[in-house]
Protein backbone atom coordinates (compact mmCIF):
# COMPACT_ATOMS: atom_id res chain seq x y z
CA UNK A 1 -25.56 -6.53 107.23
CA UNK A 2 -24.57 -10.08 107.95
CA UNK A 3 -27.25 -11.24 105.61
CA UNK A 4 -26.42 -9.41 102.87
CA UNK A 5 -22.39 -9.66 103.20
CA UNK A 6 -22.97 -13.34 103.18
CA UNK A 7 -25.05 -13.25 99.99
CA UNK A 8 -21.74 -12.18 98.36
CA UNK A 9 -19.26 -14.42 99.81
CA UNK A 10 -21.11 -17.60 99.62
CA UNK A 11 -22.65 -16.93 96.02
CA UNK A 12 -19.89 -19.18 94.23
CA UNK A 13 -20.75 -21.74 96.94
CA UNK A 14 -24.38 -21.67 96.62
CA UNK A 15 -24.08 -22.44 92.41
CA UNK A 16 -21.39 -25.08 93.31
CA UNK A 17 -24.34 -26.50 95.41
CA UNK A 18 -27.45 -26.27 93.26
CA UNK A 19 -24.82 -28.31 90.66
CA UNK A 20 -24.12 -31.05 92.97
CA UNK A 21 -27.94 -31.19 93.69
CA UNK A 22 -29.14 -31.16 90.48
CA UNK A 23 -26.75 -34.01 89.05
CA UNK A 24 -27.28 -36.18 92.29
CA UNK A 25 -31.13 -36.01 91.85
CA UNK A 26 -30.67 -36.72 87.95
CA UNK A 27 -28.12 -39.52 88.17
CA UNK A 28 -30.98 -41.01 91.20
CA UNK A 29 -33.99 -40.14 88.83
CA UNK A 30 -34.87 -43.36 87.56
CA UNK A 31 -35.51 -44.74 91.17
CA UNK A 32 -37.30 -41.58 92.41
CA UNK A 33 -38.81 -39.82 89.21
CA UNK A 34 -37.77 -37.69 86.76
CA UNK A 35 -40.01 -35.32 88.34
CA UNK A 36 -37.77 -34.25 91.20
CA UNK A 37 -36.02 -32.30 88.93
CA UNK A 38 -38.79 -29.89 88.31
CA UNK A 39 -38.23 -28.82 91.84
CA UNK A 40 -35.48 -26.60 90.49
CA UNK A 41 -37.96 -24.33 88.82
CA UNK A 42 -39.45 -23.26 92.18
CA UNK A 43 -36.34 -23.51 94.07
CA UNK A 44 -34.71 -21.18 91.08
CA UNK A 45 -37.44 -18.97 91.17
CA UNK A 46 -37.27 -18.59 95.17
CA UNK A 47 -33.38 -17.62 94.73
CA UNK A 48 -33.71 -15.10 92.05
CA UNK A 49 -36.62 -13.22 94.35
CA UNK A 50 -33.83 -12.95 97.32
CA UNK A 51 -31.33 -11.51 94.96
CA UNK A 52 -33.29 -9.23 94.35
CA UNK A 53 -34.89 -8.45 97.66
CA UNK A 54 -31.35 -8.17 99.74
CA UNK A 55 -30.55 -4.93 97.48
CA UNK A 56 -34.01 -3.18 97.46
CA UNK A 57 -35.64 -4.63 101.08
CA UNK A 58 -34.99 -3.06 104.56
CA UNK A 59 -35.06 -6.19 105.92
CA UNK A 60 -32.96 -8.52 103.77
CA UNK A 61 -32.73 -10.82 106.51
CA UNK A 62 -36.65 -11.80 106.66
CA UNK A 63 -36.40 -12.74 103.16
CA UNK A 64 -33.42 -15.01 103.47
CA UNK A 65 -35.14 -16.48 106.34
CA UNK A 66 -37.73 -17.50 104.24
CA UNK A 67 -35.84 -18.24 101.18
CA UNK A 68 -34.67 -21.34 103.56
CA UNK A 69 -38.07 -22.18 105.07
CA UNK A 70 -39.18 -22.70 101.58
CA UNK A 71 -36.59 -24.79 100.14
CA UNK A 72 -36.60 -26.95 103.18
CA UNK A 73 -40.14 -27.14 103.04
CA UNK A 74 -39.68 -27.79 98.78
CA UNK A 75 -37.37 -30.81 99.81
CA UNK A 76 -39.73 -32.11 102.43
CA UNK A 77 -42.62 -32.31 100.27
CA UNK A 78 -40.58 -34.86 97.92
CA UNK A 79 -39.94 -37.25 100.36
CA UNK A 80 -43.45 -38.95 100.63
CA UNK A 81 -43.43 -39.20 96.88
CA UNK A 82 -39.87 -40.82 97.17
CA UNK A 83 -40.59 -43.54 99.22
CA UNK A 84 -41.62 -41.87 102.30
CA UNK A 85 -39.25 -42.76 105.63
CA UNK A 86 -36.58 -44.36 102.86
CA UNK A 87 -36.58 -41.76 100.99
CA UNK A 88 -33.38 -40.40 99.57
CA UNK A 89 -34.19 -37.01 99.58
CA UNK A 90 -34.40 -36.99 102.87
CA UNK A 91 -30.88 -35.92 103.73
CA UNK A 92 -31.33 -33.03 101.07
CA UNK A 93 -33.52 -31.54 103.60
CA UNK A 94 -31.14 -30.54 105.99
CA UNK A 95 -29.13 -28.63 103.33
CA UNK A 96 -30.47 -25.16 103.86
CA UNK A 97 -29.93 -25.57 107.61
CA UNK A 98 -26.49 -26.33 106.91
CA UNK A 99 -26.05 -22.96 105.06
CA UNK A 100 -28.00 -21.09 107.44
CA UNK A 101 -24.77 -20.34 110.37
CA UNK A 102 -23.52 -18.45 106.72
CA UNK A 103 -26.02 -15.80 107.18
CA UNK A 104 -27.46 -15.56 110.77
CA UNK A 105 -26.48 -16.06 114.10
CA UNK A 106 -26.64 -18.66 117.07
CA UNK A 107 -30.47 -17.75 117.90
CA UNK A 108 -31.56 -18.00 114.33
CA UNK A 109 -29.87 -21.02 113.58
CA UNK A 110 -31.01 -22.87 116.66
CA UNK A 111 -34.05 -21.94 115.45
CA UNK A 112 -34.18 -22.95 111.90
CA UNK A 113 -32.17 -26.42 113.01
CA UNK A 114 -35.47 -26.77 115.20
CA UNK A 115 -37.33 -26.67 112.55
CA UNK A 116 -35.86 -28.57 109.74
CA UNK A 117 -35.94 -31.51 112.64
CA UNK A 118 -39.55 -31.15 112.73
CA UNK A 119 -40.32 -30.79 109.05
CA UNK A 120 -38.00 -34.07 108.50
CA UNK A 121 -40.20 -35.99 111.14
CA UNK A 122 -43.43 -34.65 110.41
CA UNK A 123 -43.04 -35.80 106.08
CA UNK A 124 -42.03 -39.37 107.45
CA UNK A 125 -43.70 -40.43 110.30
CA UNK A 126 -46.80 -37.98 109.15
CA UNK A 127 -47.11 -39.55 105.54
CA UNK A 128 -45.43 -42.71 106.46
CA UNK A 129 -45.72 -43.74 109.92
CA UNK A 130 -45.42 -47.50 109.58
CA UNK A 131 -42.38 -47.48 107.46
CA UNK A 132 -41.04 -44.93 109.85
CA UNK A 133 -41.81 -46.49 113.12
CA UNK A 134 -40.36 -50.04 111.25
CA UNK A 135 -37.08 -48.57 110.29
CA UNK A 136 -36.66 -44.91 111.59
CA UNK A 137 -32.84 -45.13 110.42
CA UNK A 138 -33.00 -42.94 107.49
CA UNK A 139 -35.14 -39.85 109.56
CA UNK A 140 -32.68 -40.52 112.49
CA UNK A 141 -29.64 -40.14 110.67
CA UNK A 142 -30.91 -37.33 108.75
CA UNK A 143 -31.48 -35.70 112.20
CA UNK A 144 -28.01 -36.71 113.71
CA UNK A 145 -26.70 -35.42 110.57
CA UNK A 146 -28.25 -32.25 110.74
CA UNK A 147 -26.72 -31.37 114.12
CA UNK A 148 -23.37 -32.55 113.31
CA UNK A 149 -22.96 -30.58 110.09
CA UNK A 150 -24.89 -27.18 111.82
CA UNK A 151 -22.89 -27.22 114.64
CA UNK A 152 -19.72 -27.67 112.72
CA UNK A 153 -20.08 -24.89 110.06
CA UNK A 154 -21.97 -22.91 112.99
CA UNK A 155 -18.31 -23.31 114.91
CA UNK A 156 -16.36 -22.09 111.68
CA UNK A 157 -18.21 -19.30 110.58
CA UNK A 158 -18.91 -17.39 114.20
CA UNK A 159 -14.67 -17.96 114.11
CA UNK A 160 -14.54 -16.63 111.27
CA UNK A 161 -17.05 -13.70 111.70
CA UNK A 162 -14.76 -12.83 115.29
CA UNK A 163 -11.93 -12.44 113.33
CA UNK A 164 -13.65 -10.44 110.67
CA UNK A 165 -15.19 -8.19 113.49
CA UNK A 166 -11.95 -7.43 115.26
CA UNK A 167 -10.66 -5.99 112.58
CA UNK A 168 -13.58 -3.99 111.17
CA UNK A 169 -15.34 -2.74 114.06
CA UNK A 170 -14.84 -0.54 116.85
CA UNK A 171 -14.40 -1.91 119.63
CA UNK A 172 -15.91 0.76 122.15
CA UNK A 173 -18.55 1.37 120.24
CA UNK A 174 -19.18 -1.21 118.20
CA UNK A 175 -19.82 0.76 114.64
CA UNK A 176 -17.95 -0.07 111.76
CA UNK A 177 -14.44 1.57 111.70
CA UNK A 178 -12.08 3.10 108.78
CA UNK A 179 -11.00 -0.23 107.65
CA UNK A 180 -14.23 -1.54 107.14
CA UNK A 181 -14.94 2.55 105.61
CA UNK A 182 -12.39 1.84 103.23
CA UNK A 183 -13.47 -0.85 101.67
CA UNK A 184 -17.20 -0.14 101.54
CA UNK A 185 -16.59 3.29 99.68
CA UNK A 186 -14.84 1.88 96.92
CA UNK A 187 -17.78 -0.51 96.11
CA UNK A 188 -20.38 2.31 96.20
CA UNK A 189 -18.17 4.49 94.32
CA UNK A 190 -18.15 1.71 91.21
CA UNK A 191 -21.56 0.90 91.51
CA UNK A 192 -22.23 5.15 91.00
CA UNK A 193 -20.44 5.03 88.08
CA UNK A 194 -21.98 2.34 86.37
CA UNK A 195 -25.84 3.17 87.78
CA UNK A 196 -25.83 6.50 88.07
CA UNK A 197 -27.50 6.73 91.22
CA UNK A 198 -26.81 9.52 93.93
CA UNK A 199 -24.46 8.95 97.12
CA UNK A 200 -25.00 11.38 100.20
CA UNK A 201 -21.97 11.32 102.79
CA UNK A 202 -23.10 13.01 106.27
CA UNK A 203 -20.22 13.61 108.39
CA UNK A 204 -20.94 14.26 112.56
CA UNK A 205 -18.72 15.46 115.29
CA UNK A 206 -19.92 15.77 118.97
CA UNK A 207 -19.92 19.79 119.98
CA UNK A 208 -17.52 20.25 122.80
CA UNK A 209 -16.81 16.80 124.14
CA UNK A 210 -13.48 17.86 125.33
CA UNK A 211 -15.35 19.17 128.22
CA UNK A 212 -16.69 15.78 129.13
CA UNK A 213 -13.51 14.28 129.29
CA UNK A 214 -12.16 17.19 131.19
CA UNK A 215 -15.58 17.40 133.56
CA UNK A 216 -16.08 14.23 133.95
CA UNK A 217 -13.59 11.45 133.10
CA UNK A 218 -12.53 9.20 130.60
CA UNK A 219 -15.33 6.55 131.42
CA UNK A 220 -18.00 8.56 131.31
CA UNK A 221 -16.61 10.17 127.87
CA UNK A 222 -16.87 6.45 127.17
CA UNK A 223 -20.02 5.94 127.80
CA UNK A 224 -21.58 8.81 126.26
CA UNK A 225 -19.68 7.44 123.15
CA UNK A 226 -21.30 4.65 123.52
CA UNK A 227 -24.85 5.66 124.25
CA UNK A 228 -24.07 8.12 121.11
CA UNK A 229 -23.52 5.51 118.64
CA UNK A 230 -26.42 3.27 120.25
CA UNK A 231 -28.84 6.32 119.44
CA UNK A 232 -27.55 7.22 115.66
CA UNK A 233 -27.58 3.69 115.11
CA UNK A 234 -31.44 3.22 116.41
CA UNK A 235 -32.40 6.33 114.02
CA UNK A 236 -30.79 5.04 110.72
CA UNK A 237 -32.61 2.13 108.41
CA UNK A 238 -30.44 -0.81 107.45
CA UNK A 239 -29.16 0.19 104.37
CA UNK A 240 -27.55 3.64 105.68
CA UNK A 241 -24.62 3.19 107.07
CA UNK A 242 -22.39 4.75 109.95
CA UNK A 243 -19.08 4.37 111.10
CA UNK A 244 -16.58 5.64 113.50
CA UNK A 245 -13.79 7.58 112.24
CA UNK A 246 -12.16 8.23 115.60
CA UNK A 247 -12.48 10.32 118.79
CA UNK A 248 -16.21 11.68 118.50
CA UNK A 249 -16.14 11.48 114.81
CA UNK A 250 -19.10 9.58 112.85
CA UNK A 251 -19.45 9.56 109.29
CA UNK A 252 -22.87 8.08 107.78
CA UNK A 253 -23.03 6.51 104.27
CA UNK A 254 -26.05 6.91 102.04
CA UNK A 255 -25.83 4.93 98.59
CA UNK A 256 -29.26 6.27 96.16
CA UNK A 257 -29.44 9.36 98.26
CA UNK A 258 -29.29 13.27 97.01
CA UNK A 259 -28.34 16.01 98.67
CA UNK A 260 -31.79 16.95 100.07
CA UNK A 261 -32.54 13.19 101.91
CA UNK A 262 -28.60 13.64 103.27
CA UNK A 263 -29.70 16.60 104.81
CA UNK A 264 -33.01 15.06 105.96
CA UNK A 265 -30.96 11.94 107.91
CA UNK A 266 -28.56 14.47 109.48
CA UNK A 267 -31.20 16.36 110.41
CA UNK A 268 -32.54 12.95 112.07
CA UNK A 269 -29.73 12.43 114.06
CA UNK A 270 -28.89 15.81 114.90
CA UNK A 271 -32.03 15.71 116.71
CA UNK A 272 -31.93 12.78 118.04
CA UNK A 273 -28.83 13.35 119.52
CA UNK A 274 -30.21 16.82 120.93
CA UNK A 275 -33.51 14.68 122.99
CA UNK A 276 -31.87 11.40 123.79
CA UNK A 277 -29.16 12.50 126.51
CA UNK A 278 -26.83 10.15 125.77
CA UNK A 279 -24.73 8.64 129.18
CA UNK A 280 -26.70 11.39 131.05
CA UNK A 281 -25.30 14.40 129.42
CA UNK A 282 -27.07 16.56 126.95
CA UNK A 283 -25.16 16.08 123.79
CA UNK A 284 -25.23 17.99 120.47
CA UNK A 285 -23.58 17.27 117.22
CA UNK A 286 -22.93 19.08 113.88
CA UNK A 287 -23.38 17.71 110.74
CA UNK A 288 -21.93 18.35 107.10
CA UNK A 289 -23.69 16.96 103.84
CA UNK A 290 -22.49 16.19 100.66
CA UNK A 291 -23.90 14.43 97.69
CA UNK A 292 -23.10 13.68 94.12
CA UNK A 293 -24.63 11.48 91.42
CA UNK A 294 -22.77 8.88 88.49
CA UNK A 295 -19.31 9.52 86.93
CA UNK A 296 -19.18 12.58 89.57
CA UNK A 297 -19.04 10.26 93.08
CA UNK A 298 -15.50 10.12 94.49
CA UNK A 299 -15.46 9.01 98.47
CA UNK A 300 -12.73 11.51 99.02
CA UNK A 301 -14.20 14.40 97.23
CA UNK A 302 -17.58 13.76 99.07
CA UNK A 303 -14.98 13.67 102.12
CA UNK A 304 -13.80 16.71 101.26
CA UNK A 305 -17.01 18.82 100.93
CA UNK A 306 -18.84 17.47 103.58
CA UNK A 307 -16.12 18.04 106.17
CA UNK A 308 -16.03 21.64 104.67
CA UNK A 309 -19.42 21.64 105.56
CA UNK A 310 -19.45 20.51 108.92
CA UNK A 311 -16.35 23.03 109.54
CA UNK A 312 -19.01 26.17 108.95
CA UNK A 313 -21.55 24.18 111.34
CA UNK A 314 -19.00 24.43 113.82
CA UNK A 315 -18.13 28.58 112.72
CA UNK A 316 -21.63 29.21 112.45
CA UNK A 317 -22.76 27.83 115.97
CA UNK A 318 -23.00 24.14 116.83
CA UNK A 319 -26.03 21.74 116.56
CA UNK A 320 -26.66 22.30 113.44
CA UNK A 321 -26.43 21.02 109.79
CA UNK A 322 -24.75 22.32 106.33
CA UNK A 323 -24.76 20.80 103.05
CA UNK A 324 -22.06 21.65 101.02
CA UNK A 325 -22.26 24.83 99.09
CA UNK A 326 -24.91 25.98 101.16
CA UNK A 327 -25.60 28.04 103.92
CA UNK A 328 -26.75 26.38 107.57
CA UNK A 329 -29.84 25.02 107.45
CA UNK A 330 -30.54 24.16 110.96
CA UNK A 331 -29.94 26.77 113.25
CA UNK A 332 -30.43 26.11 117.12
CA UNK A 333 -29.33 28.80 119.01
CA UNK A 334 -27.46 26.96 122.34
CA UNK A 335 -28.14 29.40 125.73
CA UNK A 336 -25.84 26.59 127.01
CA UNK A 337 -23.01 24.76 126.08
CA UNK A 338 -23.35 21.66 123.96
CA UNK A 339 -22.55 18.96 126.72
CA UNK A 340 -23.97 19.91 130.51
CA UNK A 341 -24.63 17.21 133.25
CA UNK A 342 -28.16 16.50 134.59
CA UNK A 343 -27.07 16.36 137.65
């Protein structure tokens, strides 16, 4: 999510970059080649391919990874043709390490800063030892420069991302919230309309979790909350998304789902939630569906229905799932009630 929310908010910077690239590497052509610039056809290439793959791949954050490994690596592969260890292009390599605390977090970007070091010391000591081992300045300060400007941005954006968090996330369980909801719907809405693609909304509420809090306490309420959105969370793929609307509420997203795959995911977490136990307890949940496709998807008519929906899973028994219009379609008749202790 943090990959792909960063694709939007740094896409103005990213052009604004590629510009001050390309006319740096022009206006320094006639001492390196007018070559270099033919490195933008690649590099161009490699960009369009992860605009492409952060909408349609379940793991947008793979190819971002290596849309950086292979501009780095696009850089590095100048610099012996540029004059090796004085080569100017050498600080361009450290670019996409710079960008990287946009998109991932501390592990990654150690990571990838780990590796650009290498890369920069393998293409000038490896293709030009003695000039490097003569005058190592230009490597070194690359290096130096590398962890300066990584750590710095590193420090801005993870401030940046805390404050973001607090205010779209929930902080017991740590799903997205209403705010965050809000905003989200909109965009799917207007990108319905103007595709015509299909948008499923599955709305969830835990059966009888008064009783917890009444058996057993506040915490352990808590923690089954917890262990609940852990477990819906672990059944959905990356581009369907949950949130908590309050209490033992959940509402799950789909954008370029119909009716019949909404009904397929609840189904997915209604039994999911009925094998996992979450916080020790056994735990059931209904589920309404609702779906619609183009000029017909408004958030709070899809609200509407599926909570209508999940209102007759409640009339009609519990741990179960209705789409909207329809009768149940997952009947499991409970000899028990929904939430029982183990122990």
């Amino acid at each position: 999510m943090r990959v792909v929310e960063a694709s939007d908010r740094v896409r103005r910077s990213r052009i604004l970059i590629w510009g001050v690239i390309g006319l740096a590497i022009a206006a320094f052509s006639p001492w390196n080649g007018w070559w270099v610039l033919l490195l933008f056809i690649p590099a161009g290439i490699n960009l369009a391919i992860l605009e492409l793959m952060l909408t349609r791949s379940e793991h947008p954050e793979r190819w971002a990874f290596g849309t950086l490994v292979f501009l780095m690596t696009l850089f590095a592969a100048a610099i012996p043709l540029t004059g090796g260890a004085d080569s100017a292009v050498i600080p361009l390599v450290i670019i996409p390490a710079a960008v990287a605390p946009m998109r991932f977090r501390e592990p990654v970007v150690l990571v990838f800063g780990m590796i650009t070091a290498a890369t920069i010391l393998a293409f000038t000591f490896g293709f030009d030892f003695s000039g490097a081992v003569a005058d190592p300045r230009m490597p070194g300060t690359a290096i130096a420069l590398l962890v300066c400007v990584t750590l710095a941005n590193w420090a801005l954006v993870e401030a940046e991302m805390t404050q973001r968090d607090a205010a779209v996330l929930d902080p017991l369980t740590g799903l997205l919230n209403r705010k965050a909801l809000d905003a989200r719907a909109l965009e799917i809405e207007q990108q319905a309309h103007l595709t015509g693609e299909s948008v499923a909304l599955v709305t969830a509420d835990l059966d009888g979790f008064k009783n917890v809090n009444d058996s057993h306490g506040h915490d352990r309420g808590d923690a089954v909350l917890q262990s609940v959105a852990y477990e819906m969370r672990k059944a959905l793929r990356s581009f369907e998304l949950i949130y908590r609307l309050g209490g033992e509420e959940f509402l799950v997203m789909l954008p370029g789902v119909d009716v019949q795959e909404g009904v397929l995911v609840a189904e997915r977490l209604r039994k999911t939630l009925e094998d996992s136990r979450p916080g020790g307890l056994r735990v059931t949940g209904s589920f309404g569906v609702s779906a619609a496709a183009g000029a017909e998807v408004s958030y709070a008519k899809l609200f509407k229905a599926a909570d209508e929906a999940l209102y007759e899973a409640k009339e009609t028994g519990r741990n179960r799932v209705v789409s909207a219009g329809t009768p149940a379609i997952t009947e499991v008749p409970l000899a028990e009630p929904a939430l029982v202790s183990v122990g």
